[in-house]
C-alpha atoms as a PDB file:
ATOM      1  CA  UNK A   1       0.000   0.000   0.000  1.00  0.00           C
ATOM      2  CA  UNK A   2       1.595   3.474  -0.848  1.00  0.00           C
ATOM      3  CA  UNK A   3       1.740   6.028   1.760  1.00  0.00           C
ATOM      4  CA  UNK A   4       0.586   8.564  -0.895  1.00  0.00           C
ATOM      5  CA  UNK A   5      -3.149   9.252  -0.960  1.00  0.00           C
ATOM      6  CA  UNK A   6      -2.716  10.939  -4.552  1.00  0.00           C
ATOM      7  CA  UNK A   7      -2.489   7.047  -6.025  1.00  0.00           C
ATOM      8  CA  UNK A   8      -6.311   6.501  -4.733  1.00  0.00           C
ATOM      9  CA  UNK A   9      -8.074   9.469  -5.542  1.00  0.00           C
ATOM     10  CA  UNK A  10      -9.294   8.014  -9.152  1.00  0.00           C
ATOM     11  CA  UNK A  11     -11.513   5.161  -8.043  1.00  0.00           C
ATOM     12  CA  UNK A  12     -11.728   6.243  -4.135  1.00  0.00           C
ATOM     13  CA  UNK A  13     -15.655   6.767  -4.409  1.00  0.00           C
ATOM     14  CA  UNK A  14     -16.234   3.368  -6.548  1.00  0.00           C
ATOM     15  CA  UNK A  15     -15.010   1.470  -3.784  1.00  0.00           C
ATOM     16  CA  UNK A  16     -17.826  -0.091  -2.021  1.00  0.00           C
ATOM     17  CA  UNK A  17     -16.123  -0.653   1.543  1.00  0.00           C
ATOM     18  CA  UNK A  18     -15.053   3.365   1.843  1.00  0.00           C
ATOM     19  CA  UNK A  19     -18.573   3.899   0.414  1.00  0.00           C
ATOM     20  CA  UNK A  20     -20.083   1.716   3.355  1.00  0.00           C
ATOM     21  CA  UNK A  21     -17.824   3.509   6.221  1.00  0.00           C
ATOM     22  CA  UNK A  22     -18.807   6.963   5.057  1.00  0.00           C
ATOM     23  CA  UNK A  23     -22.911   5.767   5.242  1.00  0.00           C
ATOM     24  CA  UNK A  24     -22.292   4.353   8.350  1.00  0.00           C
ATOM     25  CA  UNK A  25     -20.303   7.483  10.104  1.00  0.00           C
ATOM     26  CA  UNK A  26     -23.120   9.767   8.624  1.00  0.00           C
ATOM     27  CA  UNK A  27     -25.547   7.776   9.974  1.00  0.00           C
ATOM     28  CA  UNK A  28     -23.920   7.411  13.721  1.00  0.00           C
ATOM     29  CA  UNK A  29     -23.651  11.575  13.108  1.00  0.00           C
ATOM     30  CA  UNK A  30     -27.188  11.539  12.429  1.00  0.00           C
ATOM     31  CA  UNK A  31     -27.931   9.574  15.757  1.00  0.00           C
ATOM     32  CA  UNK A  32     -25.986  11.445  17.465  1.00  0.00           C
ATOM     33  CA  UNK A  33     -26.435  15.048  16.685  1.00  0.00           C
ATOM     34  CA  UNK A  34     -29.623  15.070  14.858  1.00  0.00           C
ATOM     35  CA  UNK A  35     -27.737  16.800  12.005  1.00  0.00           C
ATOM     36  CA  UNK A  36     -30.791  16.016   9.615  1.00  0.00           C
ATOM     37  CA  UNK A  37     -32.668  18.198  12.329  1.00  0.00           C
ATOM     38  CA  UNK A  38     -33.745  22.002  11.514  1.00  0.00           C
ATOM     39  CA  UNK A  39     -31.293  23.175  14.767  1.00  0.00           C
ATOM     40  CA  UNK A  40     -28.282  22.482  12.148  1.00  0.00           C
ATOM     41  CA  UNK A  41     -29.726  24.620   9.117  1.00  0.00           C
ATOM     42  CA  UNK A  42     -27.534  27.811  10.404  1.00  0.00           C
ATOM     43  CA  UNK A  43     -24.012  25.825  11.416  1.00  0.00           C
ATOM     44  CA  UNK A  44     -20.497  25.315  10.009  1.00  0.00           C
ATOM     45  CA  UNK A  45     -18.987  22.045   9.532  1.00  0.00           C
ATOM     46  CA  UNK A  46     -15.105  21.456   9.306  1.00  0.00           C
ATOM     47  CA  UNK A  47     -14.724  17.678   7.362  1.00  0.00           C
ATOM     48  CA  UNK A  48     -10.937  17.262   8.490  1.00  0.00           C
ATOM     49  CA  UNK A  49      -9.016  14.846   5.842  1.00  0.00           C
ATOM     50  CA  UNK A  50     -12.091  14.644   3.617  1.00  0.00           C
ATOM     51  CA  UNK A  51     -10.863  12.727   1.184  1.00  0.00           C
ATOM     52  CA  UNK A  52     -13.384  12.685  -1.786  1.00  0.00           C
ATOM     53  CA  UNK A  53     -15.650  14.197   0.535  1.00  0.00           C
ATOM     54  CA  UNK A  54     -17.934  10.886   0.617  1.00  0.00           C
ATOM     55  CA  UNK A  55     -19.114  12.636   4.252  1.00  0.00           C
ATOM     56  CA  UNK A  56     -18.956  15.727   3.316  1.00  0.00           C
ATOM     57  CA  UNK A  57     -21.708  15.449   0.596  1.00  0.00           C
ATOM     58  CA  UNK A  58     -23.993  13.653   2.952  1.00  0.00           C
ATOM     59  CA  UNK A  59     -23.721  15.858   5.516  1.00  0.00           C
ATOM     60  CA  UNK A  60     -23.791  19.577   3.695  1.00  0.00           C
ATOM     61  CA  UNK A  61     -27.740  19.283   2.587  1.00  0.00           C
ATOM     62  CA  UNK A  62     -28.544  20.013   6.565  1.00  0.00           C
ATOM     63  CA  UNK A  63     -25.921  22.406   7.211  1.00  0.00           C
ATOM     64  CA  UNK A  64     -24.644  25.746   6.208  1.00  0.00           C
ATOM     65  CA  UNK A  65     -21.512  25.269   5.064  1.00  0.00           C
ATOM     66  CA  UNK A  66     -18.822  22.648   5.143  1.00  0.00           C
ATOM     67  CA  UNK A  67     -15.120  23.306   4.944  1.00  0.00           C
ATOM     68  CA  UNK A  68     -13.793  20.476   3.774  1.00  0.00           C
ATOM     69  CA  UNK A  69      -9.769  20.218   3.986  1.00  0.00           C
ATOM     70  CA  UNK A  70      -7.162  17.627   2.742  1.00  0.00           C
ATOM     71  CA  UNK A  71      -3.429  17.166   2.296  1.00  0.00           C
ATOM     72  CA  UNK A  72      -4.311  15.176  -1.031  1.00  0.00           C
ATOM     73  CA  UNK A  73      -4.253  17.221  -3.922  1.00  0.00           C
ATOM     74  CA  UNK A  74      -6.160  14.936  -6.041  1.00  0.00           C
ATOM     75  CA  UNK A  75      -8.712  13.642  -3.302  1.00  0.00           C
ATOM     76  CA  UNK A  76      -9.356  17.466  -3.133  1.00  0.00           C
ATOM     77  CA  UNK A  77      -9.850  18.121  -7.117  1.00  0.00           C
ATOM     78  CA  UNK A  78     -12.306  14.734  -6.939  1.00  0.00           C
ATOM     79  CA  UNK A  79     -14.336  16.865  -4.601  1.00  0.00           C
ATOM     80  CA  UNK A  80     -14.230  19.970  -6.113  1.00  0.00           C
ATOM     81  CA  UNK A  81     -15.249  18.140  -9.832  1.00  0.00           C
ATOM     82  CA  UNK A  82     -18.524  17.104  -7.560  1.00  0.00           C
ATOM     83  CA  UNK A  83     -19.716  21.251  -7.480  1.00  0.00           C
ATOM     84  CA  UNK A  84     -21.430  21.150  -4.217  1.00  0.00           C
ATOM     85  CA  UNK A  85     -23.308  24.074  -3.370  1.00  0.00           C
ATOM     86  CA  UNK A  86     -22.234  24.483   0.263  1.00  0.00           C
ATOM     87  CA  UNK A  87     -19.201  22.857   0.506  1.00  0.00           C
ATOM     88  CA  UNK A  88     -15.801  24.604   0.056  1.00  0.00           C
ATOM     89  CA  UNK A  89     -12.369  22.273  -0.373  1.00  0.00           C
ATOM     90  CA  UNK A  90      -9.375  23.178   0.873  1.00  0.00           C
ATOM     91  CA  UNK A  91      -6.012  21.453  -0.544  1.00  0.00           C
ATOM     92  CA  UNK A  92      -3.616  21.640   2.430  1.00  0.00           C
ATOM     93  CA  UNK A  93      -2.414  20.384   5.953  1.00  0.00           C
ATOM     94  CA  UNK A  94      -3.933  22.727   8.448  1.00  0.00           C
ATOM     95  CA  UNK A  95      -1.651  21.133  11.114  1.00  0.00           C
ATOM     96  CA  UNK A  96       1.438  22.415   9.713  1.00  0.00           C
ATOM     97  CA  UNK A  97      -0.170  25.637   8.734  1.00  0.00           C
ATOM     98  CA  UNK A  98       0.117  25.986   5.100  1.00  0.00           C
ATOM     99  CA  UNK A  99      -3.193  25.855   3.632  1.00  0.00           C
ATOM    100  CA  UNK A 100      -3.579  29.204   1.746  1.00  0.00           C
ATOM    101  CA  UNK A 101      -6.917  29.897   3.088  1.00  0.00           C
ATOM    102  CA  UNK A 102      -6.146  29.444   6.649  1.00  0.00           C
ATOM    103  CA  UNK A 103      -7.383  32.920   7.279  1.00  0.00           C
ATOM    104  CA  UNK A 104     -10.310  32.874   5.559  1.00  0.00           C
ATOM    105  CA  UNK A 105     -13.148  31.402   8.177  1.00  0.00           C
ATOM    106  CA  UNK A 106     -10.828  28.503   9.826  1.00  0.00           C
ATOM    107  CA  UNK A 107     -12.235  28.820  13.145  1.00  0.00           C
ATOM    108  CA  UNK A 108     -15.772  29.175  14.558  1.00  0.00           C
ATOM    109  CA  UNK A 109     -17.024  25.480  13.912  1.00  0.00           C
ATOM    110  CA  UNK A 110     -19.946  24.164  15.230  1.00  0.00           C
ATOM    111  CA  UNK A 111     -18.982  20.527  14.305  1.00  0.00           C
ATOM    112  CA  UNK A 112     -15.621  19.418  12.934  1.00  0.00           C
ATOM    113  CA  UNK A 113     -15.322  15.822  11.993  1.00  0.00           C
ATOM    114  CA  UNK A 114     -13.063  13.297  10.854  1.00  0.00           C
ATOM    115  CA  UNK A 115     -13.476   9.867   9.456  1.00  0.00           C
ATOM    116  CA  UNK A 116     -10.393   7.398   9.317  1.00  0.00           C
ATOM    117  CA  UNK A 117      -8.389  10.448   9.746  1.00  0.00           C
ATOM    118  CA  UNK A 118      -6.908  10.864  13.322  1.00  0.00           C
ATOM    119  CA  UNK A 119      -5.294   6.675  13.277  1.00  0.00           C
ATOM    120  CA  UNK A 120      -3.027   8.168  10.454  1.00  0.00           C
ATOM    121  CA  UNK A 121      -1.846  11.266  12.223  1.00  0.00           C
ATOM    122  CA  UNK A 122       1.957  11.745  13.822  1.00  0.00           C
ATOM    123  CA  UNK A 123       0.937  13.211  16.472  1.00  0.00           C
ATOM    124  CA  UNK A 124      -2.954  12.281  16.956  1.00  0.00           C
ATOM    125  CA  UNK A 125      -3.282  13.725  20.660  1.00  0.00           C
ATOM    126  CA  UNK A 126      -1.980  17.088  19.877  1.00  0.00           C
ATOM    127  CA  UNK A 127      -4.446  17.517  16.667  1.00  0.00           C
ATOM    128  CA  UNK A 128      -7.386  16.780  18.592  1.00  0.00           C
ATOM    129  CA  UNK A 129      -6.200  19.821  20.547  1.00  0.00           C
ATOM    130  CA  UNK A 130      -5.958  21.770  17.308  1.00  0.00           C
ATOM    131  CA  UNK A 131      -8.984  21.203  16.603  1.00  0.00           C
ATOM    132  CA  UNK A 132     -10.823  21.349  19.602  1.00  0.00           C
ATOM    133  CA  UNK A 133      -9.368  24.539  19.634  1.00  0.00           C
ATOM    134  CA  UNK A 134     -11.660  25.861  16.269  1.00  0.00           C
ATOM    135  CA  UNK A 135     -15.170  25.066  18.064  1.00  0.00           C
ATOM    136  CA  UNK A 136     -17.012  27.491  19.190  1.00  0.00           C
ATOM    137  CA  UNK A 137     -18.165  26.993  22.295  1.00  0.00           C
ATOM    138  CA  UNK A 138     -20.754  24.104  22.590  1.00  0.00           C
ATOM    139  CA  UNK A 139     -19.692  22.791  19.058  1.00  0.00           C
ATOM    140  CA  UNK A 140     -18.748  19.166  18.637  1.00  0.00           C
ATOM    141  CA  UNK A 141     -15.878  17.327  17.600  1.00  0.00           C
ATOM    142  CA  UNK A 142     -16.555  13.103  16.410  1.00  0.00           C
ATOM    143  CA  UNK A 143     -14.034  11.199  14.725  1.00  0.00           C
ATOM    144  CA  UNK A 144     -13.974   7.385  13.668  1.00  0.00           C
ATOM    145  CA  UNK A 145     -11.130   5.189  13.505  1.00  0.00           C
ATOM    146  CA  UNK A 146     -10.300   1.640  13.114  1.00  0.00           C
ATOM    147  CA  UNK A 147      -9.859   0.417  16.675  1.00  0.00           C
ATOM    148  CA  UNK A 148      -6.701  -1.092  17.644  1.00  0.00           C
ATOM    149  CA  UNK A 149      -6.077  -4.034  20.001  1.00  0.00           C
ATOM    150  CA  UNK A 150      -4.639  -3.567  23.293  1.00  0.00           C
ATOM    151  CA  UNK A 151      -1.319  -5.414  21.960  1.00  0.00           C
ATOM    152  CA  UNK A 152      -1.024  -3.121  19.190  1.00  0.00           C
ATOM    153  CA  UNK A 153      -1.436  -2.869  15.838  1.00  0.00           C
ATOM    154  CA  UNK A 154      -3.304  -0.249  13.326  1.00  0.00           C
ATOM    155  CA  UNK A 155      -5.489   2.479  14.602  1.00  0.00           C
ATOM    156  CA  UNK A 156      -6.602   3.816  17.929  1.00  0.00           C
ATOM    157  CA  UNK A 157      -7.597   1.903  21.230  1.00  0.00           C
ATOM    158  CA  UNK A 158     -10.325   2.785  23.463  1.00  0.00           C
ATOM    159  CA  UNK A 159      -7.938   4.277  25.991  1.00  0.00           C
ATOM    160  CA  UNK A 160      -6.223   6.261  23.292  1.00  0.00           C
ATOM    161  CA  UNK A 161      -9.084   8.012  22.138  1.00  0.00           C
ATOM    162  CA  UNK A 162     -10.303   9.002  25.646  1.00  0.00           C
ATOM    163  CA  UNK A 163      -7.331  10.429  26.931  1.00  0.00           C
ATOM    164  CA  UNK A 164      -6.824  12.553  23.422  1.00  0.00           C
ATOM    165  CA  UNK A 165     -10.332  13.826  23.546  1.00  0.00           C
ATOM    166  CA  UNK A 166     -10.088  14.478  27.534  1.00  0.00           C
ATOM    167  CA  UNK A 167      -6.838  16.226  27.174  1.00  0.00           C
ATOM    168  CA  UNK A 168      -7.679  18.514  24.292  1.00  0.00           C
ATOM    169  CA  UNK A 169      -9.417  19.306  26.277  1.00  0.00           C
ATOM    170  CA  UNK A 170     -13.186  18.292  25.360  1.00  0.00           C
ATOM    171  CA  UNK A 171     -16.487  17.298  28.129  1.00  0.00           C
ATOM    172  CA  UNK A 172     -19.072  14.925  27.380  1.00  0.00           C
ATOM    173  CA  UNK A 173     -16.827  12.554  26.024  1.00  0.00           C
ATOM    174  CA  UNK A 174     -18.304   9.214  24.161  1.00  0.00           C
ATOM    175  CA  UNK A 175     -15.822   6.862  22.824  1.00  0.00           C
ATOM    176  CA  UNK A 176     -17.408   3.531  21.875  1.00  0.00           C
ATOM    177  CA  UNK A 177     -17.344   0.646  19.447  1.00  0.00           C
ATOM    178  CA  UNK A 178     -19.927   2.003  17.071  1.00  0.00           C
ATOM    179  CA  UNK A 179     -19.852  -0.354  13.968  1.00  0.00           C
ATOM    180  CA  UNK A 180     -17.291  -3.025  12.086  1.00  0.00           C
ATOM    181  CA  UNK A 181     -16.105  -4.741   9.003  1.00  0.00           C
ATOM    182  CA  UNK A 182     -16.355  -8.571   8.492  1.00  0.00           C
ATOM    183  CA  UNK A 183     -13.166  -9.075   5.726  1.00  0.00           C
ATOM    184  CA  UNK A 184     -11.966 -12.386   5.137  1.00  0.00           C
ATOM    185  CA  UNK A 185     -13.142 -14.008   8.067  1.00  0.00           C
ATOM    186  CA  UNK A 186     -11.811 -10.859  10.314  1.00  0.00           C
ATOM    187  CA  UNK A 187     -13.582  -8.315  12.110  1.00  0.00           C
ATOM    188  CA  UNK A 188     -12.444  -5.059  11.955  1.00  0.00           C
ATOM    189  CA  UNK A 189     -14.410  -2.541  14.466  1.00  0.00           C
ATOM    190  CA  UNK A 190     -14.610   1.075  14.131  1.00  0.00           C
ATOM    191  CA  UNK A 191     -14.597   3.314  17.247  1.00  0.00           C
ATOM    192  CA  UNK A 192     -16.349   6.458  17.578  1.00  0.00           C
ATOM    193  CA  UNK A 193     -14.853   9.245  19.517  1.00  0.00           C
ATOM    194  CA  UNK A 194     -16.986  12.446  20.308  1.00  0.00           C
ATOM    195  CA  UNK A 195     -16.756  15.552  22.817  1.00  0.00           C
ATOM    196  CA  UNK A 196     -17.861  18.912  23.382  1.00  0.00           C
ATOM    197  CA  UNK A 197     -15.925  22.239  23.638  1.00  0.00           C
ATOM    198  CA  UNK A 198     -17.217  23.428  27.058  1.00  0.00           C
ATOM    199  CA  UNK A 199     -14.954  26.733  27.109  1.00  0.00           C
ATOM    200  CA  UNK A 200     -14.686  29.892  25.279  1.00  0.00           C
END
């Protein structure tokens, strides 16, 4: 597998498992948010490491706007070929500071999400900070992840994921097994990490 995200853009939205994941994190945002619910008509969404923006096009028809940011340049051109109405995409790695629009309306989110982002990230702990730092207050940060096994392996374990989103630091924390893969005889769970900004 190459580590560049370039070499997947082409047939990222044909494949049926990323397909799957992104219906499945909408629809545990749904549950848990009531984003299809008229109190989300007025907010701004942050999709962080959007990809195609498979969640960012389900999400945007019950929301203001969604800023939709990734370091792939062709994951980002995929989106942008889509022309949705609401939904702005960034090329560029906020963390490091050098997406040209930074200034342009990169705080003040009412929800930032990120799906099979935050497993990938150097330094996972410190971006939830980041980015619990862009909420307004009472906005919501929920990520999903692969979950890892307590003996290691890819992604993020339970205890990983609660002590990022405690120390970033976010309240009403929820960090559960939300739903999985069955490949090849293997099940591969997906975690669900959520919090609130409680302070200004």
């Amino acid at each position: 597998m190459t580590d560049d995200w370039n070499d997947y853009a082409d047939g990222w939205d044909d494949n049926s498992d990323v397909r799957y994941y992104a219906s499945r994190a909408f629809a545990s945002l749904d549950e848990h948010l009531n984003l299809c619910g008229k109190n989300w008509r007025s907010k701004r969404v942050l999709d962080f490491g959007c990809g195609t923006g498979l969640l960012a096009e389900k999400v945007a028809p019950h929301v203001k706007e969604v800023v939709a940011v990734d370091t792939s340049e062709k994951m980002i051109a995929v989106l942008k070929a889509k022309n949705l109405p609401n939904v702005r995409a960034v090329h560029g790695d906020m963390l490091a500071g050098n997406v040209q629009e930074v200034e342009i309306g990169f705080s003040g989110f009412d929800l930032i999400c990120a799906s099979s982002v935050c497993a990938f990230l150097p330094d996972y702990s410190g971006a939830v900070a980041v980015l619990a730092g862009l909420l307004n207050k009472g906005g919501h940060f929920v990520q999903w992840d692969w979950q890892a096994s307590d003996e290691g392996g890819f992604g993020l374990t339970l205890h990983q994921m609660k002590a990022a989103l405690e120390a970033a630091p976010l309240g009403s924390i929820r960090v559960e097994r939300i739903f999985e893969f069955n490949s090849d005889e293997q099940v591969m769970p997906v975690l669900i990490g959520a919090g609130v900004r409680n302070t200004a």
